[in-house]
Protein backbone atom coordinates (compact mmCIF):
# COMPACT_ATOMS: atom_id res chain seq x y z
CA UNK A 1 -2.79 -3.38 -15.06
CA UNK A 2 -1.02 -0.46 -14.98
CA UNK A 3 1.01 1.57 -18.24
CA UNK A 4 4.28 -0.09 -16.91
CA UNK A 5 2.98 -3.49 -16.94
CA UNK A 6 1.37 -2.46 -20.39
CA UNK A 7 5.13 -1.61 -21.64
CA UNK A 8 5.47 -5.61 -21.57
CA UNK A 9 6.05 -7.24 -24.82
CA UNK A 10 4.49 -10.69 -23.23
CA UNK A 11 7.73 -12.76 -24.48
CA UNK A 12 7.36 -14.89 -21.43
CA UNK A 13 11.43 -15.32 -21.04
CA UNK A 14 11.04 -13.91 -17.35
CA UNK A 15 9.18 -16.82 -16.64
CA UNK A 16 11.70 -19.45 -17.65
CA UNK A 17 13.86 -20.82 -14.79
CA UNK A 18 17.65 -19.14 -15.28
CA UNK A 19 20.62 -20.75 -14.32
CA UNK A 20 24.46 -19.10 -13.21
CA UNK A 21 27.34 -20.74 -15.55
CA UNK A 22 30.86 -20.72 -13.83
CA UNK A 23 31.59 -17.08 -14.81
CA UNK A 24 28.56 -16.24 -12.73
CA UNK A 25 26.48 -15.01 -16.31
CA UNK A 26 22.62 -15.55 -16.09
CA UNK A 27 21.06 -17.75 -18.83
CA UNK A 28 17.31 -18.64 -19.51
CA UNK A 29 16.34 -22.37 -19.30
CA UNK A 30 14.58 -23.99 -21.36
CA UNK A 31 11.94 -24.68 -18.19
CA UNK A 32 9.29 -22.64 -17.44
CA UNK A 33 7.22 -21.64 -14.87
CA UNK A 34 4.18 -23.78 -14.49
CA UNK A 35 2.38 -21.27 -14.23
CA UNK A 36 3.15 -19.81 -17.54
CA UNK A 37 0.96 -20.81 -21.22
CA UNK A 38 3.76 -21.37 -23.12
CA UNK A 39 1.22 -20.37 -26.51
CA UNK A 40 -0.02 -17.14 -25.32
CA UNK A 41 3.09 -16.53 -22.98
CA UNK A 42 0.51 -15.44 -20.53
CA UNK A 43 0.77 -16.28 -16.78
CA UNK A 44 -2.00 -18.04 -15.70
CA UNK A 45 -2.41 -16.92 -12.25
CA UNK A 46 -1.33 -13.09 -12.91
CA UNK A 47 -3.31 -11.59 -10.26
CA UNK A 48 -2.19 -13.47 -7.73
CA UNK A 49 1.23 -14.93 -9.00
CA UNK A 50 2.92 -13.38 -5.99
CA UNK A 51 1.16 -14.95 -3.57
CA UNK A 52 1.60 -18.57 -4.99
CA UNK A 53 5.26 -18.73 -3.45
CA UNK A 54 6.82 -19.72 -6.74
CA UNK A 55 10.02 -17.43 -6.42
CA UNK A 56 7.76 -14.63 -9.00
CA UNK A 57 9.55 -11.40 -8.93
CA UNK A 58 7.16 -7.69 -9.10
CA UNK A 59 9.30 -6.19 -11.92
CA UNK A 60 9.48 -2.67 -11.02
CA UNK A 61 11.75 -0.39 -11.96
CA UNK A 62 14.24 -0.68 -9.05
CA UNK A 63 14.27 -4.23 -9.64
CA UNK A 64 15.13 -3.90 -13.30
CA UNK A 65 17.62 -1.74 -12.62
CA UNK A 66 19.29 -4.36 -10.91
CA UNK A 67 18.26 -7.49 -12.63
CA UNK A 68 20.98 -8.56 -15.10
CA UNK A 69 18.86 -11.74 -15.86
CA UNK A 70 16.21 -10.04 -17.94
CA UNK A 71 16.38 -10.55 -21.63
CA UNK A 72 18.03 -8.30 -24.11
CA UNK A 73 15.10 -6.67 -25.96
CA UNK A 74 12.71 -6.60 -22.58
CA UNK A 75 10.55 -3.89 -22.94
CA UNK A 76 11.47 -3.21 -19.18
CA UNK A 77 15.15 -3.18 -19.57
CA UNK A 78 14.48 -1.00 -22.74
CA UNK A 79 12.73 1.52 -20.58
CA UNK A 80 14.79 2.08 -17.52
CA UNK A 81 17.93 1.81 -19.71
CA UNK A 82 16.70 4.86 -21.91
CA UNK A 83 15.09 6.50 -19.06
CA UNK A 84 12.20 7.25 -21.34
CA UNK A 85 9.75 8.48 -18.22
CA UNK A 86 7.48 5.66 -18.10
CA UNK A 87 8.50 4.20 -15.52
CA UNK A 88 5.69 3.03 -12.77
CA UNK A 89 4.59 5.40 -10.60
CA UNK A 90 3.46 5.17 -7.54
């Protein structure tokens, strides 16, 4: 794992299915992925959950950047918003 993945506060709310209302804002479900514990809001198949074809998303901070689905409060968001310097490197 590296010190960006690290920065994660392991709320899990990435990992609940979101959903577009008609003014085309995000919102989190109440569904989550099946791969996710819902108690220890740990994904079950983290090594490999990109390769299970479940629609999982490498959060990076390019992504994040441009992913207004991400929770207020995600440690990502939090980082790349105050351009603190720890983002991943390469």
């Amino acid at each position: 794992m590296t010190t960006w993945e690290e920065s994660c506060h392991r709320c899990g709310l990435c990992c609940f299915e979101k959903s577009v209302d008609l003014k085309g804002r995000f919102f989190t479900t109440k569904t989550p992925c099946r791969h996710l514990d819902i108690v220890s809001r740990e994904c079950r198949v983290y090594d490999k959950r990109l390769e299970v074809g479940e629609g999982c998303v490498k959060l990076t901070p390019e992504v994040v950047k441009k992913s207004d689905w991400l929770p207020e409060g995600c440690a990502y968001r939090t980082i790349v918003e105050r351009g603190t310097g720890d983002e991943e490197r390469d």
